[in-house]
Protein backbone atom coordinates (compact mmCIF):
# COMPACT_ATOMS: atom_id res chain seq x y z
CA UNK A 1 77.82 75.08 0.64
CA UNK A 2 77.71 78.12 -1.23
CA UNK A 3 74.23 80.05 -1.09
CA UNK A 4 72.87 83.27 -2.58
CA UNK A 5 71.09 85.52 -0.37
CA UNK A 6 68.03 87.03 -1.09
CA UNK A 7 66.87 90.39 1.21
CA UNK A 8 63.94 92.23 0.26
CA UNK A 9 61.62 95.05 1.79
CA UNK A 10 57.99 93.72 1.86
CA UNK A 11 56.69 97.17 3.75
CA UNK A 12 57.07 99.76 6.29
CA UNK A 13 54.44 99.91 8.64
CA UNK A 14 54.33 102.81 11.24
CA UNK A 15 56.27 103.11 13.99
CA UNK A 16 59.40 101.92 12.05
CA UNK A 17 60.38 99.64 9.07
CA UNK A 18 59.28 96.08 8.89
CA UNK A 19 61.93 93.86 6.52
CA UNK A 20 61.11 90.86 5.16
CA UNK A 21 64.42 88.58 4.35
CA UNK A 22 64.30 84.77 2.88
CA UNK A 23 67.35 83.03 1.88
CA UNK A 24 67.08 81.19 -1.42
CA UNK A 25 66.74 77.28 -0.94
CA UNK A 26 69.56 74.72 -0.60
CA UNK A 27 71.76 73.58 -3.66
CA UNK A 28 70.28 70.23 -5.13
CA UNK A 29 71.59 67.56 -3.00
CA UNK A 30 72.07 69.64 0.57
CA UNK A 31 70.97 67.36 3.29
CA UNK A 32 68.43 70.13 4.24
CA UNK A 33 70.22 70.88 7.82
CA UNK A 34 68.94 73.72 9.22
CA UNK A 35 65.41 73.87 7.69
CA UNK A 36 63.04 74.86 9.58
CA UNK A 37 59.69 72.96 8.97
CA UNK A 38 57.37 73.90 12.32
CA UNK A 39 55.08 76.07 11.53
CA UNK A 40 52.75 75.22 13.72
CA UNK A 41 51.67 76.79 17.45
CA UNK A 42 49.68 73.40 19.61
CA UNK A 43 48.74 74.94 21.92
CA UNK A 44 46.86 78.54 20.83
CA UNK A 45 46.03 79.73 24.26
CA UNK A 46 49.54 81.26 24.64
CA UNK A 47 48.75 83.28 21.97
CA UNK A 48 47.64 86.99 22.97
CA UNK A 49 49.13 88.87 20.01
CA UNK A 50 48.79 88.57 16.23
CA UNK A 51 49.73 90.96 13.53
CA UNK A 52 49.42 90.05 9.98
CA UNK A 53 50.18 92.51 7.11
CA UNK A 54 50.94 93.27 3.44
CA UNK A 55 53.77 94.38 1.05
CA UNK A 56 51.22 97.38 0.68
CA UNK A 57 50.96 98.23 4.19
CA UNK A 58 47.64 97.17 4.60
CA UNK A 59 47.81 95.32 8.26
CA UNK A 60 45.95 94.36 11.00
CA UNK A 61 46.66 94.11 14.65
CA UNK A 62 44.67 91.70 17.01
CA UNK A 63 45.01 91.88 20.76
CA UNK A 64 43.23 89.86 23.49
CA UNK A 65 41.69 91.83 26.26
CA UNK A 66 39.93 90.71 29.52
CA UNK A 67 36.57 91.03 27.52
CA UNK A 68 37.64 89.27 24.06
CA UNK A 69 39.74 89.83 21.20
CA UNK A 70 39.82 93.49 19.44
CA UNK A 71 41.29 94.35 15.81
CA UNK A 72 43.51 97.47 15.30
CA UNK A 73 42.59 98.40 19.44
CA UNK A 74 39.22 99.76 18.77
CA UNK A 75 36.86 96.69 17.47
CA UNK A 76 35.66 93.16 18.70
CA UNK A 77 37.20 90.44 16.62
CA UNK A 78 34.25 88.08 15.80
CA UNK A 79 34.96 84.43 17.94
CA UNK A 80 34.39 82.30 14.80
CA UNK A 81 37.24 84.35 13.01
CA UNK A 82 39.61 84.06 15.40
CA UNK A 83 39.22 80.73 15.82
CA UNK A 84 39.39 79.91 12.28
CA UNK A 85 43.05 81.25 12.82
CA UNK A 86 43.51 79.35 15.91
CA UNK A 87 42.24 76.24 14.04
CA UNK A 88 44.72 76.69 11.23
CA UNK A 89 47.58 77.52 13.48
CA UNK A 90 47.10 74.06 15.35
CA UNK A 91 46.61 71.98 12.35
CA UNK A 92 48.33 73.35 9.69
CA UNK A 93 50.83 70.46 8.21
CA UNK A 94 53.97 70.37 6.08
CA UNK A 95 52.44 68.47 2.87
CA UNK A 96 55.67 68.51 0.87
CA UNK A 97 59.10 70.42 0.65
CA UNK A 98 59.17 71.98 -3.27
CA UNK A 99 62.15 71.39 -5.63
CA UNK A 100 64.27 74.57 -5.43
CA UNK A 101 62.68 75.87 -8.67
CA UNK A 102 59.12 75.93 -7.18
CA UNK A 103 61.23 77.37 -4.12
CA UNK A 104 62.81 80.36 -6.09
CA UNK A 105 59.30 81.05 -7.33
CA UNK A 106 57.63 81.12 -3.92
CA UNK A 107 60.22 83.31 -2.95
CA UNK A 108 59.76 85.63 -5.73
CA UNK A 109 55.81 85.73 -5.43
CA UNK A 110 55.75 85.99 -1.57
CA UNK A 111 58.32 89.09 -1.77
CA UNK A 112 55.99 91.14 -4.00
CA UNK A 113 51.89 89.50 -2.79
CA UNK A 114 53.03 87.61 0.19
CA UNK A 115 51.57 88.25 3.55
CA UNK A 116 53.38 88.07 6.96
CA UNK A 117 51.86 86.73 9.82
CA UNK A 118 53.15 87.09 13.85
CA UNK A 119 51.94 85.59 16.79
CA UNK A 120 53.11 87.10 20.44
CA UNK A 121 52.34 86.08 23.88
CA UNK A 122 51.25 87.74 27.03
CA UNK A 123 54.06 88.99 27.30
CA UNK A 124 55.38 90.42 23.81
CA UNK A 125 57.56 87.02 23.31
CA UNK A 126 57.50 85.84 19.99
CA UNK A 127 56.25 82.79 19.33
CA UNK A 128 55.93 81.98 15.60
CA UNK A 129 56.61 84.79 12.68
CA UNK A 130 55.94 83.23 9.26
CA UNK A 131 55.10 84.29 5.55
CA UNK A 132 52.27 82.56 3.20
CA UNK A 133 52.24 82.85 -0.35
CA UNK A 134 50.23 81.75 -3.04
CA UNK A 135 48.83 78.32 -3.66
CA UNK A 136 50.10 75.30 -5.51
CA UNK A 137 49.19 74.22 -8.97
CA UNK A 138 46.87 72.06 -7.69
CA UNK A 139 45.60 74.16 -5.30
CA UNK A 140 45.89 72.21 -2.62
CA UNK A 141 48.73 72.85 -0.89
CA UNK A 142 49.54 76.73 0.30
CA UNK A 143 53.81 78.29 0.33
CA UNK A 144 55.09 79.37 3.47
CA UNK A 145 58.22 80.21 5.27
CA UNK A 146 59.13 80.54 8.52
CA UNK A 147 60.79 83.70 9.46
CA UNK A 148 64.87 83.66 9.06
CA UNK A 149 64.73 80.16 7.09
CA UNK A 150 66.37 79.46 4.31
CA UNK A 151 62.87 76.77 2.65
CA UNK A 152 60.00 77.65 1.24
CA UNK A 153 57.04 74.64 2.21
CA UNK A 154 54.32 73.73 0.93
CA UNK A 155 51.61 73.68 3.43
CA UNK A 156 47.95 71.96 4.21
CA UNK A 157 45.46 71.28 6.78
CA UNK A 158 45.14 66.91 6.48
CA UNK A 159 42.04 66.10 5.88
CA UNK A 160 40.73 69.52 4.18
CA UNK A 161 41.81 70.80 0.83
CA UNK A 162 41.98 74.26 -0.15
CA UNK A 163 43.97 77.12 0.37
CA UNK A 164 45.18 78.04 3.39
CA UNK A 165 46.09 82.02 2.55
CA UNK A 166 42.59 83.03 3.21
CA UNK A 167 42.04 82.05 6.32
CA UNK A 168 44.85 84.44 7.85
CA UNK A 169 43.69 87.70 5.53
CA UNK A 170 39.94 89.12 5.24
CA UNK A 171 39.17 93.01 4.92
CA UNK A 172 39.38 94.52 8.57
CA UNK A 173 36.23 95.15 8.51
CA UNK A 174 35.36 91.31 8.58
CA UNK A 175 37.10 90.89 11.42
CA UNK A 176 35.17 93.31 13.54
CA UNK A 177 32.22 91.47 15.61
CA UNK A 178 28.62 92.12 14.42
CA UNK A 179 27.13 91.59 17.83
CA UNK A 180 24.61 94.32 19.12
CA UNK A 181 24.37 93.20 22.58
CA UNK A 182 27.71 91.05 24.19
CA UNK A 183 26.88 91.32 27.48
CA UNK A 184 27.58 89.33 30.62
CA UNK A 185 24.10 88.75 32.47
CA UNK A 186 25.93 89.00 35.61
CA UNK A 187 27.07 92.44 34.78
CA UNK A 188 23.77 93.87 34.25
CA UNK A 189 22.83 96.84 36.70
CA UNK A 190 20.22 98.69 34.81
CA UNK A 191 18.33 97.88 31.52
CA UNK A 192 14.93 99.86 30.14
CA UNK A 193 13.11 98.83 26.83
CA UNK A 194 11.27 101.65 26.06
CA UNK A 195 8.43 101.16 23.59
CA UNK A 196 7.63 104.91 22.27
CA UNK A 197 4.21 103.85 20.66
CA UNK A 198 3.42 101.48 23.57
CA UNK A 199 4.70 103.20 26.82
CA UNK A 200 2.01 100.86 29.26
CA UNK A 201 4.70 97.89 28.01
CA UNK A 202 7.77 99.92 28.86
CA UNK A 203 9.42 98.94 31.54
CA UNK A 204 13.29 98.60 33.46
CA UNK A 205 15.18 96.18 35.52
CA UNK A 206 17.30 97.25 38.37
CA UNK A 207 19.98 94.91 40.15
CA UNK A 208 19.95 95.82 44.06
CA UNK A 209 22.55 93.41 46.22
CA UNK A 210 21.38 90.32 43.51
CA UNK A 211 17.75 90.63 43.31
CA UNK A 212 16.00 92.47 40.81
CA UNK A 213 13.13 94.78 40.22
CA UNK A 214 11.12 95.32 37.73
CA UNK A 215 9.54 98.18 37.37
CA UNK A 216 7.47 100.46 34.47
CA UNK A 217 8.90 103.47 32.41
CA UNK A 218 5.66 105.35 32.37
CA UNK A 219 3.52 106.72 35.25
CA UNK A 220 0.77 105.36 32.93
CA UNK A 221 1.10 101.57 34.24
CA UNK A 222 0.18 100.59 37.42
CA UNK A 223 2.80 98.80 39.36
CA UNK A 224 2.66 95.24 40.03
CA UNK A 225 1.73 94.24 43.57
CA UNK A 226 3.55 91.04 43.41
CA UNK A 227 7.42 90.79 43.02
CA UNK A 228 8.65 90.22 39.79
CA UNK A 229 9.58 86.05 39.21
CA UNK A 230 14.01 86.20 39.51
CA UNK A 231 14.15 83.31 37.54
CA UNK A 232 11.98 84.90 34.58
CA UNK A 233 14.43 87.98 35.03
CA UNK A 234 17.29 86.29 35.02
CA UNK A 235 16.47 83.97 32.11
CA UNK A 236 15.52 87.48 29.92
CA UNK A 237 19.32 89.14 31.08
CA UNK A 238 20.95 85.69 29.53
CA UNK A 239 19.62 86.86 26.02
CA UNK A 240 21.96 90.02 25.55
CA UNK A 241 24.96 87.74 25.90
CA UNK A 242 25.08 87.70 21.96
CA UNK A 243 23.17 89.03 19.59
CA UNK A 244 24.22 88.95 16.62
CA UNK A 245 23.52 91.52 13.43
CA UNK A 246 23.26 90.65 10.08
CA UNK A 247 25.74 93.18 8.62
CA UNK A 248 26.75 96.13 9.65
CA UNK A 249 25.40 99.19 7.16
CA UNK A 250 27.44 102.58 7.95
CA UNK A 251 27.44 103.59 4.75
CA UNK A 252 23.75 102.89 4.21
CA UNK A 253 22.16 106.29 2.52
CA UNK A 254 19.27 106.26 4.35
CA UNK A 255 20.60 105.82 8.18
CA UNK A 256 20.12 109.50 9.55
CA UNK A 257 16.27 110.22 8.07
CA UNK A 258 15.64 106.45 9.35
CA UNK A 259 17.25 107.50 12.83
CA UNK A 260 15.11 110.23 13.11
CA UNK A 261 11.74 108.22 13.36
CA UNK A 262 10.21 107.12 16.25
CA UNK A 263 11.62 103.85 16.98
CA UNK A 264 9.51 100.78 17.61
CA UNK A 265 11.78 100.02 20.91
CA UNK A 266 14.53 101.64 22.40
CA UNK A 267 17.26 99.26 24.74
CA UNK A 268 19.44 101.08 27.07
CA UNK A 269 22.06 98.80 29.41
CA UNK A 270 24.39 100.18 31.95
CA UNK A 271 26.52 97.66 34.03
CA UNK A 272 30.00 97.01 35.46
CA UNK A 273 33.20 97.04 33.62
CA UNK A 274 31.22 98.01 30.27
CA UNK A 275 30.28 100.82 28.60
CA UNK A 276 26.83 102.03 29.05
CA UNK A 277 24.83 101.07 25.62
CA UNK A 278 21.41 102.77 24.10
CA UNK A 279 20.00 100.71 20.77
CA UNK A 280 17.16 101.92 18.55
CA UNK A 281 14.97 99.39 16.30
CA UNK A 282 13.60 100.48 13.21
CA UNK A 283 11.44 97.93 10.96
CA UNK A 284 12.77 97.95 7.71
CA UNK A 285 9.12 99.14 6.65
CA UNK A 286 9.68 102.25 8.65
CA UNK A 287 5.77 103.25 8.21
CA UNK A 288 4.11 100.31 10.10
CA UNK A 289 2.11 100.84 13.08
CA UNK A 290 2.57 98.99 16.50
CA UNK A 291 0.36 97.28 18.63
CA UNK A 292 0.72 95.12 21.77
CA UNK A 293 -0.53 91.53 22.66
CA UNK A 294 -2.55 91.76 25.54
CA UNK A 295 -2.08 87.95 26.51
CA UNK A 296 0.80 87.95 29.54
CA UNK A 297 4.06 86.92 28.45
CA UNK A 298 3.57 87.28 24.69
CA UNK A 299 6.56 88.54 22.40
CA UNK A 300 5.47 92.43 21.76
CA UNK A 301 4.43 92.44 17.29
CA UNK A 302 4.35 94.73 14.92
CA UNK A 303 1.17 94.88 12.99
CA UNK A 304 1.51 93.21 9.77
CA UNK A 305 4.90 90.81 9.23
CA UNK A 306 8.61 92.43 10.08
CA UNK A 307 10.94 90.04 9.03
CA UNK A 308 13.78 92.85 10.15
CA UNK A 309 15.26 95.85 11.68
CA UNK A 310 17.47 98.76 11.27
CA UNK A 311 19.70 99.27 14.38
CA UNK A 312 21.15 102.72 15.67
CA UNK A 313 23.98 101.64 18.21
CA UNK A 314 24.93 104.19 20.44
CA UNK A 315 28.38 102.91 20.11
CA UNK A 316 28.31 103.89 16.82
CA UNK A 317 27.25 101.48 14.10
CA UNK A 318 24.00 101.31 12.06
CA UNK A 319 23.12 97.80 11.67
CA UNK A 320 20.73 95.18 10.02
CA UNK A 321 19.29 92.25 12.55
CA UNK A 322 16.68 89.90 12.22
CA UNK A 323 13.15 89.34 13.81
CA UNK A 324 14.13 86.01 14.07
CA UNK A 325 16.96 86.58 16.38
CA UNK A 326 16.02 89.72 18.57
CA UNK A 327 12.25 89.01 18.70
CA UNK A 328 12.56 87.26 22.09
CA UNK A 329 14.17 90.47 23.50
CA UNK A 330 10.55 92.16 22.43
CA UNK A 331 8.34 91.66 25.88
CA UNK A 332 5.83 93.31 27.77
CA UNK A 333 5.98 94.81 31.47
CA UNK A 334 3.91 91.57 32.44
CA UNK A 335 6.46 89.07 30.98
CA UNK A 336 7.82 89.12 34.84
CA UNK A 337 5.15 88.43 37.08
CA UNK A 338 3.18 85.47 37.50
């Protein structure tokens, strides 16, 4: 049966040319031999590579590692985004097959605002290269095409309506992780909160063949005489597994006169297979004074209410968190005796 071919250039990304190329859709009455309709991966954990891009160029690259997912090699992809992709990957459905007018226009719109989306394995195999195009009229169904066939579909997720285009594109900077601390607990070797306007609360944590000491910053406070409860260390370590930042604010105008103040507390972390981490807390009313509870075991306050704080990151982001969240990370030397 006699088809017209239809090759197109969607973008060049570096490293060499990328080429988009979708063959126009059966004649009316074809059987339909030879479509491809999977577009669908069951089982995600294969899945170690994906690179999804633009006609403009505008891409992203998203690799697992030993210690999570990264975007473009330098960032941690956020869990919930990534499995948002796995999600849609898995359940992603053909809804319908379009007539071969809607098919010439899917064709047309994904060649010049489409999107192209690649999934690899451990081991660079390719697994499942599509496109996705715009939505339907009803917006409830989402074009796609599978890589070298010759039929646009029309895709959904059963059971959820919407389109399905937004879940593989966001801004890179989306993508990236807004944790301040990910750390495994296990991992832990060193960690000092420093409080610069309360040094008698200061104190660090040392990991010696399992067991831990706790110990102040500040020649100023007597050392404990008892040993420090494991279990109460341990439990505190658990909380810099994730913590999670509002928003990151690079851009913020006011990030290097804030970073100059005294903070209220300064975390630094050093451990295995990690990079060694310092992080300074600013209330966002940078002019409050401190003071410390004197009751054993209470959450160090600020005087008056901070709801949040600016964040220098030594690995190099300036970000917003909440009291609400990192408050429990705010204790005294005596939080780890009994």
């Amino acid at each position: 049966m006699k088809k017209t071919i239809l090759l197109f250039i969607l973008f060049l990304i570096i490293g060499g040319g990328t080429y988009f190329y979708i063959k126009q859709a059966p004649d009316k009455g074809s059987s339909g031999k030879g479509w491809d309709t999977t577009l669908t991966v069951p089982d995600t954990d294969q899945i170690y590579r994906i690179f999804i891009a633009k006609k403009t160029g505008t891409h992203y690259n998203l690799e697992k590692k030993e210690d999570g997912w990264y975007v473009n090699g330098k960032y941690r992809v956020r869990p919930a985004k990534i499995d948002y992709i796995f999600e849609t990957l898995r359940r992603q459905r053909v809804k319908f097959i379009p007539t071969k007018g809607a098919s010439e226009n899917a064709v047309k719109a994904i060649a010049s605002t489409g999107i192209k989306v690649e999934t690899y394995d451990a081991e660079g195999n390719s697994i499942l290269n599509f496109y996705v195009g715009g939505m339907t009229s009803d917006e409830r169904g989402t074009y796609m095409i599978r890589e070298n066939s010759n039929q646009p579909l029309v895709m959904h997720i059963p059971g959820w309506e919407g389109g399905l285009r937004v879940r593989f594109w966001d801004d890179p900077e989306n993508w990236r992780d807004r944790s301040v601390f990910r750390w495994d607990p296990k991992n832990i070797e060193y960690l000092k909160v420093d409080y610069p306007r309360n040094k008698s609360q200061s104190f660090e944590i040392n990991k010696e063949a399992d067991i831990y000491t706790v110990l102040p910053v500040y020649d100023i406070t007597a050392v404990a005489k008892e040993a420090p409860d494991q279990d109460a260390v341990r439990e505190y370590l658990k909380l810099y597994k994730s913590k999670i930042s509002e928003n990151f604010l690079n851009d913020f105008p006011g990030r290097d006169s804030i970073s100059q103040q005294v903070p209220f507390c300064e975390i630094t972390i050093k451990g295995k297979d990690a990079k060694d981490q310092t992080v300074d807390f600013f209330p966002e009313h940078i002019d409050m004074e401190y003071e410390m509870p004197n009751v054993p075991g209470r959450v160090l306050a600020n005087k008056g209410s901070v709801e949040r704080y600016y964040v220098n990151n030594s690995y190099g982001d300036f970000q917003l968190v909440q009291q609400l969240v990192f408050g429990n990370l705010f204790v005294p030397y005596s939080n780890f005796f009994k």
